[in-house]
PDB file of N, CA and C in Angstrom:
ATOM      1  N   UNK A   1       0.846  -1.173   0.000  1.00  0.00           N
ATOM      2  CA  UNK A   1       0.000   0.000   0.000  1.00  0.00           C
ATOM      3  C   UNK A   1       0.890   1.233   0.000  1.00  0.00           C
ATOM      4  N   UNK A   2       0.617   2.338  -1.129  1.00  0.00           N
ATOM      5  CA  UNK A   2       1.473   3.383  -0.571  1.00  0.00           C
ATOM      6  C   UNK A   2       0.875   4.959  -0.396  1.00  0.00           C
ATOM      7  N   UNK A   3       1.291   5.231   0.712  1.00  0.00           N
ATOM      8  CA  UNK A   3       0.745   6.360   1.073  1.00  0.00           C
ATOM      9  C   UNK A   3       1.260   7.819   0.472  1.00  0.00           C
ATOM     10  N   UNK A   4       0.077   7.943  -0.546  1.00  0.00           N
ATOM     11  CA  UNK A   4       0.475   9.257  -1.360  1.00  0.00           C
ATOM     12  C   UNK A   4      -0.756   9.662  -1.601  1.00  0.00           C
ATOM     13  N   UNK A   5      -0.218  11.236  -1.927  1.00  0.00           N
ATOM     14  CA  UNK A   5      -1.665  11.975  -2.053  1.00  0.00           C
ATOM     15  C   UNK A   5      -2.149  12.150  -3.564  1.00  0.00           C
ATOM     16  N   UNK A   6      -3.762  12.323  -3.630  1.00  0.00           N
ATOM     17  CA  UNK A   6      -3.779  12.741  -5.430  1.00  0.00           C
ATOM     18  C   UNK A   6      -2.725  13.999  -6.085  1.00  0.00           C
ATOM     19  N   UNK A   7      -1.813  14.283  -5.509  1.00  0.00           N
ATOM     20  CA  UNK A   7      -0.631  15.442  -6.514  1.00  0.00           C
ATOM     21  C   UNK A   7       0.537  15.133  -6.889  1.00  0.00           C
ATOM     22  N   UNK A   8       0.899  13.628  -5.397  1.00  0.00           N
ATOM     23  CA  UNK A   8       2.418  13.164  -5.777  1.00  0.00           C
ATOM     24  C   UNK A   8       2.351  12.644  -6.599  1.00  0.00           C
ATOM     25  N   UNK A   9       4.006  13.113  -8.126  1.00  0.00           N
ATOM     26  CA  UNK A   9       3.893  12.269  -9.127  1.00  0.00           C
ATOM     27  C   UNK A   9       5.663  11.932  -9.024  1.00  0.00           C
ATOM     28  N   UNK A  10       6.103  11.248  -9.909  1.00  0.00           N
ATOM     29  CA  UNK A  10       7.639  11.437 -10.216  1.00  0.00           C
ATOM     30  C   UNK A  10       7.960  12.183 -10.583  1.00  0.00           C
ATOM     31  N   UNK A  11       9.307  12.571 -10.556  1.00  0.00           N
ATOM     32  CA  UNK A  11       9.847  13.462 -11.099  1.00  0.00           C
ATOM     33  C   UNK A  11      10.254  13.363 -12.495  1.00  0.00           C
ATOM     34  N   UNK A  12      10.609  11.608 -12.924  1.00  0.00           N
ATOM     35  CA  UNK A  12      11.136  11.402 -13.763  1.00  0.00           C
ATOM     36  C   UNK A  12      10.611  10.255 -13.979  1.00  0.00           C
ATOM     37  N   UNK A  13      10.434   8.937 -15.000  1.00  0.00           N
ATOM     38  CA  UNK A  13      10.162   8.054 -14.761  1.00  0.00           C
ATOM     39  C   UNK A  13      10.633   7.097 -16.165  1.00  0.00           C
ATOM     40  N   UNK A  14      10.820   6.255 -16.513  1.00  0.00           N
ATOM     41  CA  UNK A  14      11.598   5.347 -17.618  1.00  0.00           C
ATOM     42  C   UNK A  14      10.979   4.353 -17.376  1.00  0.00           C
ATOM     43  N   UNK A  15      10.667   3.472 -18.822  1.00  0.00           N
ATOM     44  CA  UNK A  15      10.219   2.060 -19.379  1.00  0.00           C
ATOM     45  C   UNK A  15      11.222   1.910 -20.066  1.00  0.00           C
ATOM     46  N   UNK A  16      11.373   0.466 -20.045  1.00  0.00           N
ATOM     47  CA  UNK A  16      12.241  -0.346 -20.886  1.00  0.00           C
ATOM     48  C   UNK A  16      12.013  -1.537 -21.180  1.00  0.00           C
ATOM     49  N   UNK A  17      11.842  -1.826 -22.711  1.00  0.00           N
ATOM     50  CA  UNK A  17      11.508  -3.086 -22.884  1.00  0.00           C
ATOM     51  C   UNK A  17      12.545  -3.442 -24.031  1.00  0.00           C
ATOM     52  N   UNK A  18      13.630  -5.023 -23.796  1.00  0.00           N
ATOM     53  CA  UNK A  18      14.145  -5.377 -24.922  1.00  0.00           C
ATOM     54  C   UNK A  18      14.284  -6.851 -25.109  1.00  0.00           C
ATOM     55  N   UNK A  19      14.123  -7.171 -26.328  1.00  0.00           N
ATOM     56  CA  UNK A  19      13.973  -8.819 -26.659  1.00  0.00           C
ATOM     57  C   UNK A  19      15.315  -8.998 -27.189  1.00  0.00           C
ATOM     58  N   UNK A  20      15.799 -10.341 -26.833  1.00  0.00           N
ATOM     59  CA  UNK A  20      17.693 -10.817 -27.667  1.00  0.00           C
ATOM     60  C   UNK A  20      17.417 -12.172 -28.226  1.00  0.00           C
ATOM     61  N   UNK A  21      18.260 -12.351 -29.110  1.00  0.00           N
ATOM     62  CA  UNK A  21      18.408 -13.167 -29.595  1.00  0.00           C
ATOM     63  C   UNK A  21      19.757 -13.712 -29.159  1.00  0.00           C
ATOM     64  N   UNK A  22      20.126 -14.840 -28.964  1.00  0.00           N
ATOM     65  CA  UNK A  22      21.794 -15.092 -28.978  1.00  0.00           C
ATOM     66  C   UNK A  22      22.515 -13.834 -28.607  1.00  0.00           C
ATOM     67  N   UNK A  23      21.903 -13.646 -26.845  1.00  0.00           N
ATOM     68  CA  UNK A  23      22.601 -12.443 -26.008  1.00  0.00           C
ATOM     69  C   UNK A  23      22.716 -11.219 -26.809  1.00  0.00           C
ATOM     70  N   UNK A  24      22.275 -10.971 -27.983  1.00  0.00           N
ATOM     71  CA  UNK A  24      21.807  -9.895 -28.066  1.00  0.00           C
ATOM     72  C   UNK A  24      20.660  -9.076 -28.476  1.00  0.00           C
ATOM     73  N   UNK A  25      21.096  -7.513 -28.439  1.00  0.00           N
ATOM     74  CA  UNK A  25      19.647  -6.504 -28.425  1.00  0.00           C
ATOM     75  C   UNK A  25      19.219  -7.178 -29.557  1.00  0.00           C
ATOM     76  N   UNK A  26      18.087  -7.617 -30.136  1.00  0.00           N
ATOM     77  CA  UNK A  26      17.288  -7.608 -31.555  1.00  0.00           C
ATOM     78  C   UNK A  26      16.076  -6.333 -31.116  1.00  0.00           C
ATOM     79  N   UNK A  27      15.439  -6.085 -30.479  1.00  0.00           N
ATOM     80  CA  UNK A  27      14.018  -5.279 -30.189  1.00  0.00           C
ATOM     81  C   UNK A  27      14.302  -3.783 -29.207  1.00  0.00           C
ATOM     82  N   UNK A  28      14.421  -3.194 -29.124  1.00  0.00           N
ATOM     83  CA  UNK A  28      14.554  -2.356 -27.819  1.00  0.00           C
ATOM     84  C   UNK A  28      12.982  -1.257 -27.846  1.00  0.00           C
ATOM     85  N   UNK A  29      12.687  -0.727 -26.702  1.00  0.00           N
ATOM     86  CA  UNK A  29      12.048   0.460 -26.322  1.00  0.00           C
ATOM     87  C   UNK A  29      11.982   1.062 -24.835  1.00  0.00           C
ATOM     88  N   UNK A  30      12.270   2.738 -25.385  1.00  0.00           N
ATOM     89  CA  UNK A  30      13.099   2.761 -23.965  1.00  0.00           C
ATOM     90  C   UNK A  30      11.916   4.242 -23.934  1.00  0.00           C
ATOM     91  N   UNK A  31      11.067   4.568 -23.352  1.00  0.00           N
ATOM     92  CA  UNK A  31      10.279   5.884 -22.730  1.00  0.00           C
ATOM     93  C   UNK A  31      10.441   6.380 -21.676  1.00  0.00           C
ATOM     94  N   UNK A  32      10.553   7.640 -21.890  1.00  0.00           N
ATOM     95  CA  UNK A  32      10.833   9.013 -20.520  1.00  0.00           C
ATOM     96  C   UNK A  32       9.442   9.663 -20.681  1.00  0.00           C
ATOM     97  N   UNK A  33       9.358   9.836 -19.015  1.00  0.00           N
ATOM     98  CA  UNK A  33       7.748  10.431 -18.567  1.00  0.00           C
ATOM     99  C   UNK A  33       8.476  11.396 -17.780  1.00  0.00           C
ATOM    100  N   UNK A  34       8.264  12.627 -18.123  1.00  0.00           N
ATOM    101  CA  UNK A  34       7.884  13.828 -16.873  1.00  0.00           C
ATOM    102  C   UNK A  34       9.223  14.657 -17.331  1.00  0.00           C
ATOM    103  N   UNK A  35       9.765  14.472 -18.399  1.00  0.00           N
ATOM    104  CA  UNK A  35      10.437  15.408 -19.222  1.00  0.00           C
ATOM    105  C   UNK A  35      10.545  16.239 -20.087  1.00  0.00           C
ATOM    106  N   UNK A  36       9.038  15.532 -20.619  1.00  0.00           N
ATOM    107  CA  UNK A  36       8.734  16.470 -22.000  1.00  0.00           C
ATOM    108  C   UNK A  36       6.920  16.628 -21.465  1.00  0.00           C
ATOM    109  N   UNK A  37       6.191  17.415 -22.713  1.00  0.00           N
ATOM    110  CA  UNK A  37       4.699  17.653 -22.435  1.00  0.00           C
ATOM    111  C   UNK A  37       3.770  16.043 -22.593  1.00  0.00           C
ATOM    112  N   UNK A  38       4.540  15.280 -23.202  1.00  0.00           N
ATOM    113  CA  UNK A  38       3.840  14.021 -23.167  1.00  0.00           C
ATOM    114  C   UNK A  38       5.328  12.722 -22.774  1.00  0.00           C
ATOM    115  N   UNK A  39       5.032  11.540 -22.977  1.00  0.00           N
ATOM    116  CA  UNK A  39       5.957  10.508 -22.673  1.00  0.00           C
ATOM    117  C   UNK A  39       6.779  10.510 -24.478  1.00  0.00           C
ATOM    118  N   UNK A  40       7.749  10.423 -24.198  1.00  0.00           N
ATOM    119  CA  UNK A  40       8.877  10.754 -25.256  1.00  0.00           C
ATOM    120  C   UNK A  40       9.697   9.134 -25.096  1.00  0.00           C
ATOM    121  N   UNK A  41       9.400   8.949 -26.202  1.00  0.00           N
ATOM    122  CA  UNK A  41      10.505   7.717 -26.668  1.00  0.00           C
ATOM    123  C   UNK A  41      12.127   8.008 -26.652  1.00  0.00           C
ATOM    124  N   UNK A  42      12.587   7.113 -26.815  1.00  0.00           N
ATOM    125  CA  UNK A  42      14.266   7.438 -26.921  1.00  0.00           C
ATOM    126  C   UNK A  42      14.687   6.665 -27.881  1.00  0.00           C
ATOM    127  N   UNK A  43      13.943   7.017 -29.028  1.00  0.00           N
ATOM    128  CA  UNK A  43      14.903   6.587 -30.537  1.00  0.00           C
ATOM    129  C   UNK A  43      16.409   6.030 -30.665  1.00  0.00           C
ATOM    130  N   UNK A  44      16.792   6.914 -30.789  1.00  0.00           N
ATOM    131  CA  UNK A  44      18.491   7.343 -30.933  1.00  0.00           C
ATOM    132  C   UNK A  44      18.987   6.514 -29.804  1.00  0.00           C
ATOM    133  N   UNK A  45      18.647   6.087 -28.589  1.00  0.00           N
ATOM    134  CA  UNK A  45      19.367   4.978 -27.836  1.00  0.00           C
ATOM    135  C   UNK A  45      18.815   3.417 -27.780  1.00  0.00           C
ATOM    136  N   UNK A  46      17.793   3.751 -28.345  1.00  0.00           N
ATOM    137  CA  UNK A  46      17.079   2.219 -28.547  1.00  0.00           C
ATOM    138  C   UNK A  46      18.245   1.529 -29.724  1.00  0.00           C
ATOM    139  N   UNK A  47      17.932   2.702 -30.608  1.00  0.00           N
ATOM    140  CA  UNK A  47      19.019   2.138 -32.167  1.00  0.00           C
ATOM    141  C   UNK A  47      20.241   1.696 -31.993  1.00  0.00           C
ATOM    142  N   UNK A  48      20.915   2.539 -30.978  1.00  0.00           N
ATOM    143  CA  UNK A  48      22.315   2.366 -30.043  1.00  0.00           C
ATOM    144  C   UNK A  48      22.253   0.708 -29.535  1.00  0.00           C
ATOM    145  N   UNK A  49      21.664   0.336 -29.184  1.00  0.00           N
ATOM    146  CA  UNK A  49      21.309  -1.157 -28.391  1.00  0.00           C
ATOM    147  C   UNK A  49      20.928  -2.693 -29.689  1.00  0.00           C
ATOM    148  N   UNK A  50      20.710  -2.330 -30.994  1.00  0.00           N
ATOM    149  CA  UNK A  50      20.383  -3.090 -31.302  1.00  0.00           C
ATOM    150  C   UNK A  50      21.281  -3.684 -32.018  1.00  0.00           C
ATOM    151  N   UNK A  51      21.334  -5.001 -32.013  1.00  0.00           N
ATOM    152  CA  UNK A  51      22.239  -5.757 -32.181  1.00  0.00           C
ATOM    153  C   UNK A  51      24.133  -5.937 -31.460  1.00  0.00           C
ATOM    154  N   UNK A  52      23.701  -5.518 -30.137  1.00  0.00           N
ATOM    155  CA  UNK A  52      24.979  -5.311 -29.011  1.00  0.00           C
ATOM    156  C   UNK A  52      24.617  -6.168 -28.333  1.00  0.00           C
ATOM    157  N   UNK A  53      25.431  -6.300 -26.877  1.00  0.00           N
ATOM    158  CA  UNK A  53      25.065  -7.121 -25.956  1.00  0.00           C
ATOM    159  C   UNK A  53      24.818  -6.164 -25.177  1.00  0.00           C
ATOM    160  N   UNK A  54      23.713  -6.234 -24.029  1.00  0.00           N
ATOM    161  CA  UNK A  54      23.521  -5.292 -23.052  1.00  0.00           C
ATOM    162  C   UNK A  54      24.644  -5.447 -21.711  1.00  0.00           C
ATOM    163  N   UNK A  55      25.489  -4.640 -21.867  1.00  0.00           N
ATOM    164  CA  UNK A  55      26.077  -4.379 -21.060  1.00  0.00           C
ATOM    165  C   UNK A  55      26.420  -3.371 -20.292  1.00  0.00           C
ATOM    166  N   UNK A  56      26.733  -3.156 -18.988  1.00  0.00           N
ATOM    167  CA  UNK A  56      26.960  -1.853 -18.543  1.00  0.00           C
ATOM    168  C   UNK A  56      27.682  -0.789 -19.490  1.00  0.00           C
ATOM    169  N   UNK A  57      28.370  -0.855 -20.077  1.00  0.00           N
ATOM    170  CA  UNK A  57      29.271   0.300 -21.345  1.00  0.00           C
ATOM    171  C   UNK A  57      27.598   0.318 -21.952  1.00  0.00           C
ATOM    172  N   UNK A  58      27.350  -0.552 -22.586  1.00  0.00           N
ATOM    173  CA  UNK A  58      26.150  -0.266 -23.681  1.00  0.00           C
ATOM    174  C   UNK A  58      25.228   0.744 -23.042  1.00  0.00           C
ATOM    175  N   UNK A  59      24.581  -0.010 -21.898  1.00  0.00           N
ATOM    176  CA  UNK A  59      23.776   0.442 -21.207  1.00  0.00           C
ATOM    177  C   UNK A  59      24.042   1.777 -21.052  1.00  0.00           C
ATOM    178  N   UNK A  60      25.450   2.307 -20.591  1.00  0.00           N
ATOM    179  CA  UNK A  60      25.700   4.056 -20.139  1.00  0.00           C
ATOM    180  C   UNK A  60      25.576   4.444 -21.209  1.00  0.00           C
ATOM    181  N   UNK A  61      25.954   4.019 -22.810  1.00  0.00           N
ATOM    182  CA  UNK A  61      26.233   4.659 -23.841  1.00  0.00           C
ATOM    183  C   UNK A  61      24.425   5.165 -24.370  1.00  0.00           C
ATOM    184  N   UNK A  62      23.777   4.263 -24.094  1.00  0.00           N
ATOM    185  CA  UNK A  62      22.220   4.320 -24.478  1.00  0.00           C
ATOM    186  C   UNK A  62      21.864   5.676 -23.422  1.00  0.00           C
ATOM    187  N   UNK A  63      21.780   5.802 -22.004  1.00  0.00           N
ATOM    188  CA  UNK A  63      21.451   6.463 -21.177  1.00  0.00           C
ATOM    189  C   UNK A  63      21.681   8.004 -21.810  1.00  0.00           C
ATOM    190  N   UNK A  64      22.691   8.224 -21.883  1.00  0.00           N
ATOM    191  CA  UNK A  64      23.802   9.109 -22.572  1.00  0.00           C
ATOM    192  C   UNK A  64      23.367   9.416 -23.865  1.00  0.00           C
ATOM    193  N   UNK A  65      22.580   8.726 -24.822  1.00  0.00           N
ATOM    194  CA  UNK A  65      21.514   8.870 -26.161  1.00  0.00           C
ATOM    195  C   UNK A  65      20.536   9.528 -25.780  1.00  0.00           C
ATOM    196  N   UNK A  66      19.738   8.846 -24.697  1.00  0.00           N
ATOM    197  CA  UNK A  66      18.789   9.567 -24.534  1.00  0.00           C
ATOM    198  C   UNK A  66      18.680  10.634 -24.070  1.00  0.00           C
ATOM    199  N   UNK A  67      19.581  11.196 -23.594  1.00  0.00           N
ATOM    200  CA  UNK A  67      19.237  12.730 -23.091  1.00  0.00           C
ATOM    201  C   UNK A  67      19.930  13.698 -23.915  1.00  0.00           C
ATOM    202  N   UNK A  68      20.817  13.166 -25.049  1.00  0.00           N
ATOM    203  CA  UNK A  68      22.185  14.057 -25.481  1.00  0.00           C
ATOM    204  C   UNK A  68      21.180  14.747 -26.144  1.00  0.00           C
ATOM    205  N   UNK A  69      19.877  15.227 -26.729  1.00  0.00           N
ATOM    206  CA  UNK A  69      18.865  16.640 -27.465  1.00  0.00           C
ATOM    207  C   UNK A  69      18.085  17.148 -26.182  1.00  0.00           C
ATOM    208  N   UNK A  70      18.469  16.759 -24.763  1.00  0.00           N
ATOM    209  CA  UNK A  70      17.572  17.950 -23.949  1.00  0.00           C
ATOM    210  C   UNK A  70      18.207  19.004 -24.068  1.00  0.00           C
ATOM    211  N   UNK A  71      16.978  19.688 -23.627  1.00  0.00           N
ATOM    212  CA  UNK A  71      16.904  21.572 -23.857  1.00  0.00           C
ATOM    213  C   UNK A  71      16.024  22.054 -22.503  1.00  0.00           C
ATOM    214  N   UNK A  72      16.781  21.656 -21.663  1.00  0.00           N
ATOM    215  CA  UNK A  72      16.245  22.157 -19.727  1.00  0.00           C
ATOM    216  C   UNK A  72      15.819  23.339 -19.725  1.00  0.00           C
ATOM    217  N   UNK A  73      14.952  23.522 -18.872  1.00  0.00           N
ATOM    218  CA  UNK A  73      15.297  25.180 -18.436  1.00  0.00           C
ATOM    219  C   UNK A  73      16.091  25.372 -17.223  1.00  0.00           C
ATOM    220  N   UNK A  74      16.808  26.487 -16.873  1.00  0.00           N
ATOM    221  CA  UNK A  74      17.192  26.606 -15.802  1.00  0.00           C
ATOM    222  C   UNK A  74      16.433  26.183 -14.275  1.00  0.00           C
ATOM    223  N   UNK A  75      15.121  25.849 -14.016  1.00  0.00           N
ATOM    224  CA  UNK A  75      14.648  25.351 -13.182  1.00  0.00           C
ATOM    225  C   UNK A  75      14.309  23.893 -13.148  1.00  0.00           C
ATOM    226  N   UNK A  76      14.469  23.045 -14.452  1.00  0.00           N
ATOM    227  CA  UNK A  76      14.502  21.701 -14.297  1.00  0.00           C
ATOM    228  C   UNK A  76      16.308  20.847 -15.119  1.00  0.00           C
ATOM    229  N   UNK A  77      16.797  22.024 -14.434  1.00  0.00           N
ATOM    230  CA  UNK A  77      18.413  21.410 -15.167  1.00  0.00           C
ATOM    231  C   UNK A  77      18.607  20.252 -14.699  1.00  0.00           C
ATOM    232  N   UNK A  78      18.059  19.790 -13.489  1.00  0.00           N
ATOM    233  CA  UNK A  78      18.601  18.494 -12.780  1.00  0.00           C
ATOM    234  C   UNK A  78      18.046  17.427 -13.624  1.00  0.00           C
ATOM    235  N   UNK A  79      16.829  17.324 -14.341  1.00  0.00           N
ATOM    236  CA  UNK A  79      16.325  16.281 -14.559  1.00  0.00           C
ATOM    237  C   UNK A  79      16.845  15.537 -15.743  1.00  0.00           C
ATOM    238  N   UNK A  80      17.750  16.129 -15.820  1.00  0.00           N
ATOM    239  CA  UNK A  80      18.237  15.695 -17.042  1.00  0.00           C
ATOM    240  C   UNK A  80      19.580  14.472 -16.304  1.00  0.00           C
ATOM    241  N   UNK A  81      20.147  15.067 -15.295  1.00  0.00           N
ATOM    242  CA  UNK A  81      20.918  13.726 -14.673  1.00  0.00           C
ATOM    243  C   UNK A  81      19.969  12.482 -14.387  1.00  0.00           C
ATOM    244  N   UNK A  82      18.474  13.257 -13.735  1.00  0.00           N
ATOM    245  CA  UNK A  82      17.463  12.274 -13.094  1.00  0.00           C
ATOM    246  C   UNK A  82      16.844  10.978 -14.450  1.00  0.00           C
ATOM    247  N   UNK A  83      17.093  11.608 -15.518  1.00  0.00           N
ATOM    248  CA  UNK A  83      16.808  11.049 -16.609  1.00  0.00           C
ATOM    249  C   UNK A  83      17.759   9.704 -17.171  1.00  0.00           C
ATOM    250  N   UNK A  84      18.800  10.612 -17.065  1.00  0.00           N
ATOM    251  CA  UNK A  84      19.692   9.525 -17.714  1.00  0.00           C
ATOM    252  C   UNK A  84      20.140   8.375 -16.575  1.00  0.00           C
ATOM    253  N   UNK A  85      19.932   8.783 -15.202  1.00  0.00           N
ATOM    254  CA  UNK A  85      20.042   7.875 -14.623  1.00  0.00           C
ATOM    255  C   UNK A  85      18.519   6.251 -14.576  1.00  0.00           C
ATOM    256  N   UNK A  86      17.673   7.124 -14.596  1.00  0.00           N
ATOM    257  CA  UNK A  86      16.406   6.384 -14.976  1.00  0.00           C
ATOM    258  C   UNK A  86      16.579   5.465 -16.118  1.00  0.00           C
ATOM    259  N   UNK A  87      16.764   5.829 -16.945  1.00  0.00           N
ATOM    260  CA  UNK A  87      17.583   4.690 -18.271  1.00  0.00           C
ATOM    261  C   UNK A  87      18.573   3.483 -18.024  1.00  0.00           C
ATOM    262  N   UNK A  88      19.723   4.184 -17.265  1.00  0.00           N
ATOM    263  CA  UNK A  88      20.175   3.120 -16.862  1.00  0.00           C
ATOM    264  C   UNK A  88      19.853   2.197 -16.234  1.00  0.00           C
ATOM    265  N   UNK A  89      19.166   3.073 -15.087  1.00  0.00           N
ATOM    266  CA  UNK A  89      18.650   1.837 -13.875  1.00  0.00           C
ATOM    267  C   UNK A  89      17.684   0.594 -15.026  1.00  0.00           C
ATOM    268  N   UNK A  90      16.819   1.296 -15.663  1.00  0.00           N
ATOM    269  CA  UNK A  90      15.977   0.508 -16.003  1.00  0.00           C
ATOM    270  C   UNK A  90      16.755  -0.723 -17.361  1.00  0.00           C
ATOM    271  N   UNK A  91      17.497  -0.101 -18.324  1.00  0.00           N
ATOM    272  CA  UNK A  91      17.854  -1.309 -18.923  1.00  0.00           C
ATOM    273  C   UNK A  91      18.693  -2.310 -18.132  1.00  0.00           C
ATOM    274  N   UNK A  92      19.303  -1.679 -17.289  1.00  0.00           N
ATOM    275  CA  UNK A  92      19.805  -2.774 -15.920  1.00  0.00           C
ATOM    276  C   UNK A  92      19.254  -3.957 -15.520  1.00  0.00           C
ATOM    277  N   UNK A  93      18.236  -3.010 -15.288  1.00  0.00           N
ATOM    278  CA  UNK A  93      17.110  -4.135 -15.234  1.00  0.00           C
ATOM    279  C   UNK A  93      16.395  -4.836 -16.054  1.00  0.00           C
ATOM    280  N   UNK A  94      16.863  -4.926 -17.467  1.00  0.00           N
ATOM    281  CA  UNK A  94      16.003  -5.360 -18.066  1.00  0.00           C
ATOM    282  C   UNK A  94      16.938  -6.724 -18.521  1.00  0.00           C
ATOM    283  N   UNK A  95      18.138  -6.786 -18.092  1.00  0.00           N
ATOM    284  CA  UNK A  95      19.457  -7.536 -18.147  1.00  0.00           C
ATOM    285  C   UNK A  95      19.307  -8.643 -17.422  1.00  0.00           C
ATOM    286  N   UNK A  96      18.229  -8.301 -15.403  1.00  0.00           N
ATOM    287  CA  UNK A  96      18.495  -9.569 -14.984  1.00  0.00           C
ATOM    288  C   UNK A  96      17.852 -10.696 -15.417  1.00  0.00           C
TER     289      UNK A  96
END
């Protein structure tokens, strides 16, 4: 059960979904919520992943895709670390 009110949201939030063939990427999809006005795909690091092995290098190099076209404003500069860390964590996880 978790105790939150109807306003708390994330700050940041990441999906990741990828299918392999013979240990590697064949499929990837990787979405960021609460960065842009709607949920924003991450093209350019999905493409990065396909046909690699997911590995931590891969994994940072993808993270590092997805954020390399933000355009912050000075009041959400952080989220852009909060972002790319969200990527990682999550294809991390998509490894075990």
């Amino acid at each position: 059960m978790a105790y939150r009110k109807s306003v708390d949201f994330a700050l940041v939030n990441c999906s990741a979904s990828l299918s392999y063939s013979d240990g590697k990427v064949t499929e990837a999809r990787i979405c960021l919520n609460g960065v842009h006005n709607n949920p924003r795909r991450c093209q350019d690091a999905e493409a990065l992943l396909i046909g690699k092995e997911l590995t931590e290098e891969t994994a940072q190099l993808a993270a590092e895709a997805a954020v390399a076209d933000a355009k912050p404003l000075f009041q959400n500069l952080y989220k852009v670390q909060l972002a790319k860390t969200s990527v990682l964590d999550a294809l991390i996880g998509c490894a075990k």
